[in-house]
PDB file of N, CA and C in Angstrom:
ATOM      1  N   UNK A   1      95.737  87.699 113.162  1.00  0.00           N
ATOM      2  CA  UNK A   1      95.494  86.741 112.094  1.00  0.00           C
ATOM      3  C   UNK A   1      96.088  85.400 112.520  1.00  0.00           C
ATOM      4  N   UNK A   2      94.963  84.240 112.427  1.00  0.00           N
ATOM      5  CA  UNK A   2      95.681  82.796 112.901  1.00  0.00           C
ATOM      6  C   UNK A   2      95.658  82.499 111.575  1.00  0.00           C
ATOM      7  N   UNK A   3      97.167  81.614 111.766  1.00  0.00           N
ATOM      8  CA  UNK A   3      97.378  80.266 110.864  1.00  0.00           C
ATOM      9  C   UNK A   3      96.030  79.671 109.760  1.00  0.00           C
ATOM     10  N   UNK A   4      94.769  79.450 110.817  1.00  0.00           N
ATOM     11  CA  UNK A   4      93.687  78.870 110.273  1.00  0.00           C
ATOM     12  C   UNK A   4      93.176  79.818 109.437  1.00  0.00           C
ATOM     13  N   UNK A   5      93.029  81.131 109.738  1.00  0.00           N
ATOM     14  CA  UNK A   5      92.340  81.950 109.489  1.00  0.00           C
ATOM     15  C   UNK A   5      92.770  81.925 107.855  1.00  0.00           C
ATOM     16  N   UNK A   6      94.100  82.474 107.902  1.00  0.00           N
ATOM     17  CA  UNK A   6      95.167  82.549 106.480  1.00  0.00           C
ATOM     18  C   UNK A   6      95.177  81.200 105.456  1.00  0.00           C
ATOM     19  N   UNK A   7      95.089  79.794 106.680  1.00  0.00           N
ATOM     20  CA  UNK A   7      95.033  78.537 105.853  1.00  0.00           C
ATOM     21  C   UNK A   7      93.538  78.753 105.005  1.00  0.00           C
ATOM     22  N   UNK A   8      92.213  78.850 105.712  1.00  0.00           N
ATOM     23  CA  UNK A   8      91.326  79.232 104.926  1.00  0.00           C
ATOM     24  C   UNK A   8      91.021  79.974 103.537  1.00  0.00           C
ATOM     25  N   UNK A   9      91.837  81.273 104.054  1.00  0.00           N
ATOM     26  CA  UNK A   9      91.568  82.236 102.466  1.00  0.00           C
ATOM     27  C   UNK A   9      92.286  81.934 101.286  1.00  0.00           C
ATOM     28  N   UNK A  10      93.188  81.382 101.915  1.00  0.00           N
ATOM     29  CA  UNK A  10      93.693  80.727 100.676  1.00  0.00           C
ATOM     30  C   UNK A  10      93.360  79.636  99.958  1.00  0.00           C
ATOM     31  N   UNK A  11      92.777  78.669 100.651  1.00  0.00           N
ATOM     32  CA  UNK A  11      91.737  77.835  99.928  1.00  0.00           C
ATOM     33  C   UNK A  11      91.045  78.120  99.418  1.00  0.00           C
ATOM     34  N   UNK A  12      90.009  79.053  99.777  1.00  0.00           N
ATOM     35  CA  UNK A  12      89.030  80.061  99.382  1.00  0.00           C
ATOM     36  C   UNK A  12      89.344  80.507  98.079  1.00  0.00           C
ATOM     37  N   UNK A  13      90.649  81.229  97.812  1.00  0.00           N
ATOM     38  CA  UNK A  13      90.938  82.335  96.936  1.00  0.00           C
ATOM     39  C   UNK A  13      91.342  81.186  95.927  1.00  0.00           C
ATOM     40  N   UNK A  14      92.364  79.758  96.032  1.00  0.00           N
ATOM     41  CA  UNK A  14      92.152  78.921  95.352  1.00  0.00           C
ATOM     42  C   UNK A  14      90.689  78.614  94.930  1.00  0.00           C
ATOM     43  N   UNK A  15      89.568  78.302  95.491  1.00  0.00           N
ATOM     44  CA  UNK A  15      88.264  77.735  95.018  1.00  0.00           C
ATOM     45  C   UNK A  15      87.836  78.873  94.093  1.00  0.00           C
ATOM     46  N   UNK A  16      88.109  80.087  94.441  1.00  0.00           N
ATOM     47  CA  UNK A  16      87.066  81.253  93.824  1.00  0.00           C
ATOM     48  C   UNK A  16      87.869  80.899  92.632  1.00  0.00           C
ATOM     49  N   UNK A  17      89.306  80.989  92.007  1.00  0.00           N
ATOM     50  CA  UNK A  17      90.187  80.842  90.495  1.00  0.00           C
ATOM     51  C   UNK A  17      89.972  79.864  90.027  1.00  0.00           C
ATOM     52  N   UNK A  18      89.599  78.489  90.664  1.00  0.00           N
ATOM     53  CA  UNK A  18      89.372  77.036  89.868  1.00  0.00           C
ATOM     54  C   UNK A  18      87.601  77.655  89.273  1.00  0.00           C
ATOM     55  N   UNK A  19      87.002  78.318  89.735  1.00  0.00           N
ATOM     56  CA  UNK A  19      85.558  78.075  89.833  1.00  0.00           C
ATOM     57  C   UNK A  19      85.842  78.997  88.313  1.00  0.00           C
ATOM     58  N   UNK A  20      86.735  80.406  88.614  1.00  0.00           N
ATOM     59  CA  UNK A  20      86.292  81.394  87.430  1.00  0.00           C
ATOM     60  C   UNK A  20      87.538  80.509  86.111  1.00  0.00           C
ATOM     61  N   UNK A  21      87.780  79.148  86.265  1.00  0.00           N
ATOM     62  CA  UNK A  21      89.338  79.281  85.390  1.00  0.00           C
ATOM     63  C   UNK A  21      87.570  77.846  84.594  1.00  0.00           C
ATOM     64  N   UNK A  22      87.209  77.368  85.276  1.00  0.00           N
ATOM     65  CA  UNK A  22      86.045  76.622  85.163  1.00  0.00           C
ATOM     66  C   UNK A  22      84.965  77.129  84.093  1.00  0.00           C
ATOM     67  N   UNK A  23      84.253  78.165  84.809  1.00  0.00           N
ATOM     68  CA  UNK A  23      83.119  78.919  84.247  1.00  0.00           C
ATOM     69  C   UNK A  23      83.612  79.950  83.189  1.00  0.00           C
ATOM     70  N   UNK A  24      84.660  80.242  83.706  1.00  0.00           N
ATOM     71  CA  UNK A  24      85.321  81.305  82.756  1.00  0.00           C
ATOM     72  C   UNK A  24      84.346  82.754  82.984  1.00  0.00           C
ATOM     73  N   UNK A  25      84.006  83.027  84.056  1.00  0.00           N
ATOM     74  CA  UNK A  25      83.104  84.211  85.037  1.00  0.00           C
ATOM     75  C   UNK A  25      84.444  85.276  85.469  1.00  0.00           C
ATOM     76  N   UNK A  26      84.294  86.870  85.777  1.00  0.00           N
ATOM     77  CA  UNK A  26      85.004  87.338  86.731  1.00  0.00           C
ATOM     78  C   UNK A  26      85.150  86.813  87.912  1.00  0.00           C
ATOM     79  N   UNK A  27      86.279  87.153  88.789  1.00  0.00           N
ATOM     80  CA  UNK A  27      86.051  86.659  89.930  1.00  0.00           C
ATOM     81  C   UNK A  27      85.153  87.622  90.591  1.00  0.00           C
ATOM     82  N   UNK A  28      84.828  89.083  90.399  1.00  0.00           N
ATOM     83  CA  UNK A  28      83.573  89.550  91.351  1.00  0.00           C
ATOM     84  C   UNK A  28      82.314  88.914  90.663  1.00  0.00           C
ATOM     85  N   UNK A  29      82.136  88.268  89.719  1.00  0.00           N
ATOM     86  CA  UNK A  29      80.618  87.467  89.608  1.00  0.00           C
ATOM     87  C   UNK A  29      80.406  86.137  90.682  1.00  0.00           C
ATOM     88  N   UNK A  30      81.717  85.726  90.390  1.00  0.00           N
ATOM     89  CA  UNK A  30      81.395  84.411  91.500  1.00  0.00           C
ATOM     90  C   UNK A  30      81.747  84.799  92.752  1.00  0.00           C
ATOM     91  N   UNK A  31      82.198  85.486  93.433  1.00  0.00           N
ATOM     92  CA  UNK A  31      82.448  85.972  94.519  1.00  0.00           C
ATOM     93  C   UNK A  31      80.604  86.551  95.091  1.00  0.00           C
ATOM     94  N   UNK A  32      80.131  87.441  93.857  1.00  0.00           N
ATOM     95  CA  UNK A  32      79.019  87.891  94.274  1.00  0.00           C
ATOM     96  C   UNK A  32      78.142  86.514  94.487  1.00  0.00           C
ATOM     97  N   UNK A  33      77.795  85.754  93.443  1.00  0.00           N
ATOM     98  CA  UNK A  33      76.924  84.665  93.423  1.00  0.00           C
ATOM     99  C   UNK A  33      76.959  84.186  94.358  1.00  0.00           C
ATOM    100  N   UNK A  34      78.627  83.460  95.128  1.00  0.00           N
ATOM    101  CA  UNK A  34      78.839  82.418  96.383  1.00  0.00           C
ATOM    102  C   UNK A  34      78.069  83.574  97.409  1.00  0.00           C
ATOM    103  N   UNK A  35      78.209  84.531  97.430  1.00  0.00           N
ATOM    104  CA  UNK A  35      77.592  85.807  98.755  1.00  0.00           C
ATOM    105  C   UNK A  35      76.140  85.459  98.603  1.00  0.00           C
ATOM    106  N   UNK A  36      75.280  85.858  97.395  1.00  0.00           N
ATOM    107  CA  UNK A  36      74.254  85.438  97.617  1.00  0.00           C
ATOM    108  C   UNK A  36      73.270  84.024  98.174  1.00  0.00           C
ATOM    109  N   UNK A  37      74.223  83.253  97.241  1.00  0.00           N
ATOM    110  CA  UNK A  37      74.000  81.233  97.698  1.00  0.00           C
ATOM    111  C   UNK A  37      74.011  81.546  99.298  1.00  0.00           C
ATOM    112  N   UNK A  38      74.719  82.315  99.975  1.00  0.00           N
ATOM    113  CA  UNK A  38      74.927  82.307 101.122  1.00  0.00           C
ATOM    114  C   UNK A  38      74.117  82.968 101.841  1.00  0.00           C
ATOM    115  N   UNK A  39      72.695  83.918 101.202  1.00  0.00           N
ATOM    116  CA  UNK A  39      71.795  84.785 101.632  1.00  0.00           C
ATOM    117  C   UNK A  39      72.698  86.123 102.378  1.00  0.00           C
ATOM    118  N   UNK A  40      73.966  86.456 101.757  1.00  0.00           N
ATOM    119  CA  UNK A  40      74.608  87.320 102.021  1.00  0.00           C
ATOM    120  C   UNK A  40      74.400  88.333 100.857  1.00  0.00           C
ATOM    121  N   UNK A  41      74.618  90.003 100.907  1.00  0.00           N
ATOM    122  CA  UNK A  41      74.541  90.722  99.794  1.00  0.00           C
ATOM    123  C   UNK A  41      75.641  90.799  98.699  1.00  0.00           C
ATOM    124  N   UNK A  42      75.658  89.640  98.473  1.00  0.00           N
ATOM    125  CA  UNK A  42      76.752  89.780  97.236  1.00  0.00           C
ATOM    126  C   UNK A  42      78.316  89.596  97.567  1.00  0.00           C
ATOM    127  N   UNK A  43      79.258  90.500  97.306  1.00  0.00           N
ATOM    128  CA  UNK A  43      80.454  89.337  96.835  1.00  0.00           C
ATOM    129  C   UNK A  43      81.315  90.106  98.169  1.00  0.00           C
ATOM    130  N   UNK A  44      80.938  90.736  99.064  1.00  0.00           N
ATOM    131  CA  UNK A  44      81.548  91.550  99.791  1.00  0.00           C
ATOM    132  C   UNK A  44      81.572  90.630 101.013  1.00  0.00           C
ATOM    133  N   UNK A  45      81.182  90.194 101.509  1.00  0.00           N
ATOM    134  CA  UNK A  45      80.994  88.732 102.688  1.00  0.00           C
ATOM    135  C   UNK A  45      82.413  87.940 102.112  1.00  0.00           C
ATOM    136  N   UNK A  46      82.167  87.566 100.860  1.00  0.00           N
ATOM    137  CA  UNK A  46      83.289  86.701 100.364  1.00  0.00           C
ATOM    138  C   UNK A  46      84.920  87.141 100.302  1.00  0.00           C
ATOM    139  N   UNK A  47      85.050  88.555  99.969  1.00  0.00           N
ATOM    140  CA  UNK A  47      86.111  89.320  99.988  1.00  0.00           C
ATOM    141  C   UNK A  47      86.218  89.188 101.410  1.00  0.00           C
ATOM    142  N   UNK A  48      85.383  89.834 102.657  1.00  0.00           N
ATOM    143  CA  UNK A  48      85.814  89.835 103.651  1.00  0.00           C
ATOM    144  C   UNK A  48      86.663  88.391 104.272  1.00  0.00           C
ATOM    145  N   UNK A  49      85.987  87.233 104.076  1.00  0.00           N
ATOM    146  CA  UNK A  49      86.518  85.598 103.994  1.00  0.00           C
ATOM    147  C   UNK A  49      88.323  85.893 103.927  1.00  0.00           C
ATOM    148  N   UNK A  50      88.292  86.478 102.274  1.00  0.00           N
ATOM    149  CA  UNK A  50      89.654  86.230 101.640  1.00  0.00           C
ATOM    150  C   UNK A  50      90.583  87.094 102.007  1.00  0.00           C
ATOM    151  N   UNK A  51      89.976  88.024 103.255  1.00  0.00           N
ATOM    152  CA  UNK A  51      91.006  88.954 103.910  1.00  0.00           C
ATOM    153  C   UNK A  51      92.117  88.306 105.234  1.00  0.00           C
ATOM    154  N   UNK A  52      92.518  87.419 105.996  1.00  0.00           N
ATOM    155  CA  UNK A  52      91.289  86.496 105.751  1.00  0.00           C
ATOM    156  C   UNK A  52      90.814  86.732 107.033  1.00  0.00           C
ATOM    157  N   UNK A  53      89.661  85.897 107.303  1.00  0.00           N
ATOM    158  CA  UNK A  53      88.570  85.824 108.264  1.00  0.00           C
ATOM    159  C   UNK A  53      87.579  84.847 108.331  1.00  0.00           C
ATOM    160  N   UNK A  54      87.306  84.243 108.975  1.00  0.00           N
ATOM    161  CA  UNK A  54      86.528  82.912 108.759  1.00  0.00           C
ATOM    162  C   UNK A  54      84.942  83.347 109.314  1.00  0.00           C
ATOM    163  N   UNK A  55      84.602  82.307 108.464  1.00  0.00           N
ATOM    164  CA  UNK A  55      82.929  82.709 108.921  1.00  0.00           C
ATOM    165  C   UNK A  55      82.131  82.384 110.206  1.00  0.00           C
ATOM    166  N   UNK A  56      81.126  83.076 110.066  1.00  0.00           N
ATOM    167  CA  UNK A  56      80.925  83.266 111.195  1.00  0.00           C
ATOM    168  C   UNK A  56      80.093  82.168 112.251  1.00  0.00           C
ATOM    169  N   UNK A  57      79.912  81.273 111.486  1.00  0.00           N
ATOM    170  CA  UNK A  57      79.516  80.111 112.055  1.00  0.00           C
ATOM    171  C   UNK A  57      79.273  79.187 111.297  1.00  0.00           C
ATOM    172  N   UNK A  58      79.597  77.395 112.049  1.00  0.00           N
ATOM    173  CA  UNK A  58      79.232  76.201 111.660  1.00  0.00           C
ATOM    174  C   UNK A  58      78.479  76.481 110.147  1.00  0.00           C
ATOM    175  N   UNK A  59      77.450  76.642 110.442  1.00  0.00           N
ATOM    176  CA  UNK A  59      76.779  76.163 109.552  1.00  0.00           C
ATOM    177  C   UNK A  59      76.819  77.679 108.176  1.00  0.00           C
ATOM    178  N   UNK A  60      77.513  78.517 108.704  1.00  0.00           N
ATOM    179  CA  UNK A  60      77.720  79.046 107.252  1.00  0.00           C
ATOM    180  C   UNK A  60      79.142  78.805 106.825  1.00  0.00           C
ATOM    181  N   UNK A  61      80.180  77.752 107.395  1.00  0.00           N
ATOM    182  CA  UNK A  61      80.618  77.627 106.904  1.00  0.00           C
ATOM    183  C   UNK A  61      80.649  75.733 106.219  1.00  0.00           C
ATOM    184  N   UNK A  62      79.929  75.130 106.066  1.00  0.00           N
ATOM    185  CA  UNK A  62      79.346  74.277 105.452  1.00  0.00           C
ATOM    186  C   UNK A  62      78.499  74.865 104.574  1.00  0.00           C
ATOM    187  N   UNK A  63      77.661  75.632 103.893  1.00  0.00           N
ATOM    188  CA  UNK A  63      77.276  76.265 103.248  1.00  0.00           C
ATOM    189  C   UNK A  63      78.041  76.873 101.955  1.00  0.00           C
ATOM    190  N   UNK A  64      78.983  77.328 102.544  1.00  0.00           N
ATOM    191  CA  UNK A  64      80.015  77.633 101.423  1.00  0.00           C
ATOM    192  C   UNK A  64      81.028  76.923 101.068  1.00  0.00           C
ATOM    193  N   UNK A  65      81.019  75.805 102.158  1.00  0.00           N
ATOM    194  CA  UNK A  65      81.664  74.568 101.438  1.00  0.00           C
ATOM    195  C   UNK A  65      81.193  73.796 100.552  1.00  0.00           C
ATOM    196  N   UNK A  66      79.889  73.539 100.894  1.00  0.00           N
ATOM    197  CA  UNK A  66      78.626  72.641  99.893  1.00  0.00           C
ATOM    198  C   UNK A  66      78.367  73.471  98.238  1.00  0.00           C
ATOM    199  N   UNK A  67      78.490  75.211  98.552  1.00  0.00           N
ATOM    200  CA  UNK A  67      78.786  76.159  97.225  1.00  0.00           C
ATOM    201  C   UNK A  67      79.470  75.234  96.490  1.00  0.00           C
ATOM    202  N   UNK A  68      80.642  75.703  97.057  1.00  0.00           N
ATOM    203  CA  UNK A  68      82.065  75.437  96.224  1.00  0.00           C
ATOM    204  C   UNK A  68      82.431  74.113  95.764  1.00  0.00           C
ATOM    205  N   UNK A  69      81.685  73.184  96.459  1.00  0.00           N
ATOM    206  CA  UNK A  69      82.375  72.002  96.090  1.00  0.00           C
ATOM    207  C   UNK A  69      81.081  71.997  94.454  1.00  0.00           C
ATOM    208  N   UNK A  70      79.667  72.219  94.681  1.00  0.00           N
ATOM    209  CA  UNK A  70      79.006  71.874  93.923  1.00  0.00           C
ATOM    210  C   UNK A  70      79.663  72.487  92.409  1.00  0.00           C
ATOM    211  N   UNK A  71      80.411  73.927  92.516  1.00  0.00           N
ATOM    212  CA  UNK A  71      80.628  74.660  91.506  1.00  0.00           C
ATOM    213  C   UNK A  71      82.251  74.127  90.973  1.00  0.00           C
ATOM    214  N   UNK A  72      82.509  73.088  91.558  1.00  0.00           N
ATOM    215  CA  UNK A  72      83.691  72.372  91.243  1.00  0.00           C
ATOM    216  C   UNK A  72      84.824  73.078  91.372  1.00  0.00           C
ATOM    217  N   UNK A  73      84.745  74.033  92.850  1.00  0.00           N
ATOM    218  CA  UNK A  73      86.122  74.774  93.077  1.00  0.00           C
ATOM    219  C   UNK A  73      87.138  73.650  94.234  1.00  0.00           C
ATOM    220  N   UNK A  74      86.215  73.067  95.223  1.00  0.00           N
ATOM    221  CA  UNK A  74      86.599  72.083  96.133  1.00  0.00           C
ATOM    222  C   UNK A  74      86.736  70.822  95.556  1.00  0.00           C
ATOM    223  N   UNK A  75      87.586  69.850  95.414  1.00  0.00           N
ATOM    224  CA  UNK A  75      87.529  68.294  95.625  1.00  0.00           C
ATOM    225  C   UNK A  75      86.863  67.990  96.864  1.00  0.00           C
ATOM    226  N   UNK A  76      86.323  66.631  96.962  1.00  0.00           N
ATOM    227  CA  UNK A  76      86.025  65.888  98.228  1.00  0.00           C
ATOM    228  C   UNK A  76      87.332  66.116  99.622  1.00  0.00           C
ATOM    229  N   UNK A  77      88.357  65.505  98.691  1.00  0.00           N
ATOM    230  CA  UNK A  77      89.349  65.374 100.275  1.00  0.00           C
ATOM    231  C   UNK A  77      89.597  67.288 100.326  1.00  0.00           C
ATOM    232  N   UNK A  78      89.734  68.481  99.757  1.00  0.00           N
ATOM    233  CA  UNK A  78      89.512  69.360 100.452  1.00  0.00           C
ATOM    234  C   UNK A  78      88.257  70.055 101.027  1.00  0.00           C
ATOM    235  N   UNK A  79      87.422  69.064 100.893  1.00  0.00           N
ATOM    236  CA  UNK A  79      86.033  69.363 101.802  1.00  0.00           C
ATOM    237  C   UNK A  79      86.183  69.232 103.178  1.00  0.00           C
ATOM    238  N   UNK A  80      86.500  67.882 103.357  1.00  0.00           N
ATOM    239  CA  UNK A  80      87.131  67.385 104.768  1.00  0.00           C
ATOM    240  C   UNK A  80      87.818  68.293 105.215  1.00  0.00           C
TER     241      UNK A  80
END
């Protein structure tokens, strides 16, 4: 486990609680939803993330940045 890896899920696991403290959703609904947005099967991709583990490439992980920020779990400067 790197530094990055751990710095990630925890952002992550922050975005998934702002999103459900937001919507007021479980966190396995939005966990599932962000999996699907992601053409992944549901919320199990996302758990794997928050174990942690980073995704598996560029562009899926802009994807779930572009999610999260839209669902108001990310600010701008933690987009960057």
């Amino acid at each position: 486990m790197t530094n990055s890896a751990q710095d990630f899920a925890d952002l992550l696991t922050m975005a998934v609680r702002k999103i459900k403290a937001i919507e007021g959703k479980n966190l396995e609904v939005i966990q599932d939803e962000l999996g699907f947005a992601l053409g992944r099967e549901g919320a199990s991709y996302i758990n794997y993330l928050r174990r942690p583990n980073l995704p598996s490439s560029q562009v899926e992980l802009e994807a779930l940045t572009r999610a999260l920020f839209n669902r108001r779990g990310l600010e701008a400067t933690e987009v960057e």
